[in-house]
N, C-alpha and C. Protein backbone atom coordinates (compact mmCIF):
# COMPACT_ATOMS: atom_id res chain seq x y z
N UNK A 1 0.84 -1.17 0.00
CA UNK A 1 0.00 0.00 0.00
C UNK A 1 0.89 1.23 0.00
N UNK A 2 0.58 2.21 -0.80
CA UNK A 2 1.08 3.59 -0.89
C UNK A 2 0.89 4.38 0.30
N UNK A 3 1.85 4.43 1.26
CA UNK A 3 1.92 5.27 2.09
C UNK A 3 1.28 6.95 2.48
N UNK A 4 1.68 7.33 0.79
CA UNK A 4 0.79 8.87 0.66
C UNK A 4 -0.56 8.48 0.62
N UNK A 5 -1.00 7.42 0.32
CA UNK A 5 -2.80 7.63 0.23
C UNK A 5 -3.32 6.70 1.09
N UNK A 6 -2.25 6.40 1.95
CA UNK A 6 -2.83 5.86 3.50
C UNK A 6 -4.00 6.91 4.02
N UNK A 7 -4.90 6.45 4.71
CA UNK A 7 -6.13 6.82 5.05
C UNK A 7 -6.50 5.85 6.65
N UNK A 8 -6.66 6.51 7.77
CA UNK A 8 -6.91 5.79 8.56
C UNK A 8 -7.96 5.11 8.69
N UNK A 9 -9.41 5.95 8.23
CA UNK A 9 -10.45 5.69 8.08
C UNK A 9 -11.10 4.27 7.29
N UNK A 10 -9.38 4.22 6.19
CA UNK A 10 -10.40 2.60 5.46
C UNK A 10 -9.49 1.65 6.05
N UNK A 11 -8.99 1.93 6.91
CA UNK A 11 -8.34 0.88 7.70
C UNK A 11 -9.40 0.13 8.44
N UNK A 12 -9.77 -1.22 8.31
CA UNK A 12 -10.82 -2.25 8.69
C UNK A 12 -10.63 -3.04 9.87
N UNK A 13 -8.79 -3.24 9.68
CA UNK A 13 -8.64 -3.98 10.89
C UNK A 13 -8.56 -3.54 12.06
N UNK A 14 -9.46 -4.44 12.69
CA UNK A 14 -9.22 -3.95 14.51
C UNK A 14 -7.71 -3.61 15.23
N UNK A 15 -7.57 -2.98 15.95
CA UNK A 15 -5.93 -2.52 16.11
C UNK A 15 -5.74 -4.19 17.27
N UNK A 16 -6.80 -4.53 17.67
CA UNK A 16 -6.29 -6.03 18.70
C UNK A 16 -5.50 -7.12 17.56
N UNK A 17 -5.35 -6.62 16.59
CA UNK A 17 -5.03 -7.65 15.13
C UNK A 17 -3.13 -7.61 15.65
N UNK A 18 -3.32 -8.69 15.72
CA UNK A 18 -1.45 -8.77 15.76
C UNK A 18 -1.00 -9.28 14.27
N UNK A 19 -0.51 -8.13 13.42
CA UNK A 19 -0.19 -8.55 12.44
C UNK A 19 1.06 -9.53 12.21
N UNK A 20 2.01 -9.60 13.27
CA UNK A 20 2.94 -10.41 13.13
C UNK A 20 2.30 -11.66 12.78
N UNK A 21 1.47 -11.85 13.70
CA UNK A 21 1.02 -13.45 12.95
C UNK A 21 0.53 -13.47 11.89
N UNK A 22 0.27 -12.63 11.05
CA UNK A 22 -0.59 -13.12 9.61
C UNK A 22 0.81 -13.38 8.52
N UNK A 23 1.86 -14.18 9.07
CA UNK A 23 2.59 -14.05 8.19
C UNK A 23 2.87 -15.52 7.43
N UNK A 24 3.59 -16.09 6.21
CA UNK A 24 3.50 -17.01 6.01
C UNK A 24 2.22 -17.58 5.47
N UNK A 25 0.88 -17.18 4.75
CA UNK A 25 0.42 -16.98 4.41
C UNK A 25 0.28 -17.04 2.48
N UNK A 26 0.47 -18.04 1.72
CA UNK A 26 0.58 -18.22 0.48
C UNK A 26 -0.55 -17.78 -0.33
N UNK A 27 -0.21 -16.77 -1.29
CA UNK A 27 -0.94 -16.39 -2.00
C UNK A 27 -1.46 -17.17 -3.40
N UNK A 28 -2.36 -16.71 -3.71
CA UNK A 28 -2.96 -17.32 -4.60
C UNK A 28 -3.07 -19.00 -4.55
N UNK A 29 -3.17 -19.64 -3.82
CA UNK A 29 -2.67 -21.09 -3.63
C UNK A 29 -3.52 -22.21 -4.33
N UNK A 30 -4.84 -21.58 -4.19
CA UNK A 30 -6.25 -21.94 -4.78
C UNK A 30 -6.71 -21.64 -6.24
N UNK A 31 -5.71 -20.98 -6.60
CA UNK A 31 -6.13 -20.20 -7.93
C UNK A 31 -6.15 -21.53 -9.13
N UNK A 32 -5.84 -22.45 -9.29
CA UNK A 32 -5.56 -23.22 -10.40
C UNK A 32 -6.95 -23.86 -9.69
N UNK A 33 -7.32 -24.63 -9.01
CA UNK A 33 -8.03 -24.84 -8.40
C UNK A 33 -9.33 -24.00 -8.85
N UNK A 34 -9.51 -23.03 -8.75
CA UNK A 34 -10.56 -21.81 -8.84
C UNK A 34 -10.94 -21.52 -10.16
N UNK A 35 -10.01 -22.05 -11.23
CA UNK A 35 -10.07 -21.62 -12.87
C UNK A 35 -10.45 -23.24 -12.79
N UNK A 36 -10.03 -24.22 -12.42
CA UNK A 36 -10.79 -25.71 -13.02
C UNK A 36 -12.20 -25.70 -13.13
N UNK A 37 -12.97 -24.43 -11.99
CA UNK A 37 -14.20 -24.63 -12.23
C UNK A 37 -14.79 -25.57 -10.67
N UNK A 38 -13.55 -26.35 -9.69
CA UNK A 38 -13.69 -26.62 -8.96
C UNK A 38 -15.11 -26.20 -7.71
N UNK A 39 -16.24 -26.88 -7.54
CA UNK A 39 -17.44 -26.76 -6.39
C UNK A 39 -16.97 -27.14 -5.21
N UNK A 40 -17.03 -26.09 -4.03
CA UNK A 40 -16.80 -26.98 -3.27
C UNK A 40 -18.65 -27.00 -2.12
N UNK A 41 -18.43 -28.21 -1.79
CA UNK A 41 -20.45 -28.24 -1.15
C UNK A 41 -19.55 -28.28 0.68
N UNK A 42 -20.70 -28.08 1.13
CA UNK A 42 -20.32 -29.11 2.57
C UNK A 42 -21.85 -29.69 2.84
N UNK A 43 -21.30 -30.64 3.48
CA UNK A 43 -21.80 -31.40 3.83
C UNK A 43 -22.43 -31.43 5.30
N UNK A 44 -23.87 -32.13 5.53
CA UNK A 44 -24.26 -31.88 6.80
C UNK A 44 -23.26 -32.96 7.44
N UNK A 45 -23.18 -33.06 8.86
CA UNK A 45 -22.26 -33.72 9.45
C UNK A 45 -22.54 -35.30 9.14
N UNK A 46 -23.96 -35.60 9.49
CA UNK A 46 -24.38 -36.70 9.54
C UNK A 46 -23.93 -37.39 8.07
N UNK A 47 -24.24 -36.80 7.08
CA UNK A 47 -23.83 -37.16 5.28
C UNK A 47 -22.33 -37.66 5.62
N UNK A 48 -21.62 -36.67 5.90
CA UNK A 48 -20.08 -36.88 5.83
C UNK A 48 -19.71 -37.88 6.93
N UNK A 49 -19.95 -38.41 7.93
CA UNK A 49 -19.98 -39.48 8.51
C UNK A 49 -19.82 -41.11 7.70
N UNK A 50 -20.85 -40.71 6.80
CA UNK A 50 -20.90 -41.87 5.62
C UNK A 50 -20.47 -41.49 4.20
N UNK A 51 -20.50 -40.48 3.97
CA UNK A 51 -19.47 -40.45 2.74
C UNK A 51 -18.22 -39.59 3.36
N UNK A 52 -17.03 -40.80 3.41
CA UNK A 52 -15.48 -40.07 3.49
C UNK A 52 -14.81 -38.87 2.55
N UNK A 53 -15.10 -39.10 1.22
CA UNK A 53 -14.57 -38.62 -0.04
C UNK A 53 -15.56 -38.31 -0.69
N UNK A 54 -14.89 -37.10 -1.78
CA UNK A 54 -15.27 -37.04 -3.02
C UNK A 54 -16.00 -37.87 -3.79
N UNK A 55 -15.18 -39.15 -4.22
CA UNK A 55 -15.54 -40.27 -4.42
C UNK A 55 -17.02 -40.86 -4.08
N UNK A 56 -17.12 -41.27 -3.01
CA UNK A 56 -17.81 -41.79 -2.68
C UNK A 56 -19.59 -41.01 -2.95
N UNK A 57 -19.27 -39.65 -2.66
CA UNK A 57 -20.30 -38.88 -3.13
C UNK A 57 -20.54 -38.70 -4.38
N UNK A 58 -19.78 -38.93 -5.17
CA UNK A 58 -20.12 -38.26 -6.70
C UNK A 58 -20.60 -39.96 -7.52
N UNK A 59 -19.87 -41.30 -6.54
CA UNK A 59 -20.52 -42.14 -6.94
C UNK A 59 -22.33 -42.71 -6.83
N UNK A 60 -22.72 -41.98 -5.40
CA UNK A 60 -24.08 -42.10 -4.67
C UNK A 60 -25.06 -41.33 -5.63
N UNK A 61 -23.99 -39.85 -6.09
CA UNK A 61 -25.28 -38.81 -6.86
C UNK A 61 -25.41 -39.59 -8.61
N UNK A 62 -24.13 -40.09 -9.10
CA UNK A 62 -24.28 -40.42 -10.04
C UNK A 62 -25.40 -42.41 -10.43
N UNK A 63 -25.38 -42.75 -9.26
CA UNK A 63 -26.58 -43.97 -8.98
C UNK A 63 -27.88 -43.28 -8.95
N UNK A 64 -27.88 -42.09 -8.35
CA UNK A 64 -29.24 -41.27 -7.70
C UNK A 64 -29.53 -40.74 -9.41
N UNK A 65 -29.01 -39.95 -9.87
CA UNK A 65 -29.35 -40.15 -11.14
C UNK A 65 -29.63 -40.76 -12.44
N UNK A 66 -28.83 -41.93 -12.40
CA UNK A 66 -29.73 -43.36 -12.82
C UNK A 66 -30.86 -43.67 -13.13
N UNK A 67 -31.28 -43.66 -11.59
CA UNK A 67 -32.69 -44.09 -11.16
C UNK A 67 -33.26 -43.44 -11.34
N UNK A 68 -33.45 -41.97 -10.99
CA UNK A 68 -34.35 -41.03 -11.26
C UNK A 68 -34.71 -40.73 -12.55
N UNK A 69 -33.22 -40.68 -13.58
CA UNK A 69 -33.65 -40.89 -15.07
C UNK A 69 -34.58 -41.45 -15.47
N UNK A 70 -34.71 -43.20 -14.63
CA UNK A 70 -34.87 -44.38 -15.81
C UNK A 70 -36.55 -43.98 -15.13
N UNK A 71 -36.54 -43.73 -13.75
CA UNK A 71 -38.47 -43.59 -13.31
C UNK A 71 -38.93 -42.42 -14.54
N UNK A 72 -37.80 -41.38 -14.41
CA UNK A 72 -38.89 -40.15 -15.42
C UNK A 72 -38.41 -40.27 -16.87
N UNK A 73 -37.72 -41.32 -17.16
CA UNK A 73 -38.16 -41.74 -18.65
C UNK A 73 -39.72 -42.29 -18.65
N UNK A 74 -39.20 -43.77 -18.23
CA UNK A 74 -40.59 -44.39 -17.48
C UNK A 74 -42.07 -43.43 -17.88
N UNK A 75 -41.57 -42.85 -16.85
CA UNK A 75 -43.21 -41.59 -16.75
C UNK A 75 -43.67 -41.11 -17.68
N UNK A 76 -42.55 -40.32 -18.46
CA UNK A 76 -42.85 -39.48 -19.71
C UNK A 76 -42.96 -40.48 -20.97
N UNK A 77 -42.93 -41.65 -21.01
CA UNK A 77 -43.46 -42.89 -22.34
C UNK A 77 -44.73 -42.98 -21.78
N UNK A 78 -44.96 -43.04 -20.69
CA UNK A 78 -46.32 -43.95 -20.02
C UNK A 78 -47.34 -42.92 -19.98
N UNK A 79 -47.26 -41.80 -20.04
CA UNK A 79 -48.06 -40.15 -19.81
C UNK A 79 -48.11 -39.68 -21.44
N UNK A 80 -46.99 -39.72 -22.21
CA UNK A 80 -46.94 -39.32 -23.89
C UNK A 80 -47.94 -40.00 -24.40
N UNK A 81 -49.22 -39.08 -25.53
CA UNK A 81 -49.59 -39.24 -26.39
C UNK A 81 -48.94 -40.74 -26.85
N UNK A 82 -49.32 -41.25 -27.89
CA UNK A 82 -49.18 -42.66 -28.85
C UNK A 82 -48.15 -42.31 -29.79
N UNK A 83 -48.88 -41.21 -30.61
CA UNK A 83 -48.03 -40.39 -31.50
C UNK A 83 -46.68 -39.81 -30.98
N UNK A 84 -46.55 -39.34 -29.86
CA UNK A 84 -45.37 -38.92 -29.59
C UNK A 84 -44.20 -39.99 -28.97
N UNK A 85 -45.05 -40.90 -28.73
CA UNK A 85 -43.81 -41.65 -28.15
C UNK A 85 -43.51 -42.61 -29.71
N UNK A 86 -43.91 -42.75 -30.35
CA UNK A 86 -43.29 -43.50 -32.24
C UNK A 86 -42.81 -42.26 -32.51
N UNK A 87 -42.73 -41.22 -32.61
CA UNK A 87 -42.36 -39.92 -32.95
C UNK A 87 -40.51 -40.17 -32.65
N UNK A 88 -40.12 -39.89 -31.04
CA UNK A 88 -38.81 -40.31 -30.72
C UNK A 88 -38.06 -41.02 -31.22
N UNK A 89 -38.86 -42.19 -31.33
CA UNK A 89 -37.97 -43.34 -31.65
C UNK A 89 -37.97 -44.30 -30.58
């Protein structure tokens, strides 16, 4: 920060702030991370109890979608007009 356009007023931090400790501190660390497009969720406690990983979650949502597909395919042949469902294919 530029010393001449120091301003006390936009100073935010509380003066109890011991800046010595904010040191060591790596910048940008997340950034490659942040351009992948990377989500991060959390989880209620109880969920994460049973799913350890990544893994394990993206395998549960990708079953959960499966199923839900194959019921609202299901639905939408069984609810479609005659004509529309020879129509698809």
């Amino acid at each position: 920060m530029n010393n001449a356009t120091y301003n006390e007023m936009d100073d935010q931090l509380r003066p109890e702030y011991d800046l010595s400790e904010l040191t060591g501190g790596t910048r940008g660390k997340y950034v490659q991370r942040y351009k992948e497009g990377t989500n991060l969720i959390l989880l209620a406690p109880d969920v994460a109890e049973v799913f350890k990983d990544n893994e394990s979650v993206n395998e549960a949502l990708r079953l959960l979608i499966k199923i839900a597909g194959e019921k609202y395919s299901k639905a939408v042949q069984q609810t479609a007009p005659a004509d529309a469902r020879t129509a698809r294919g």
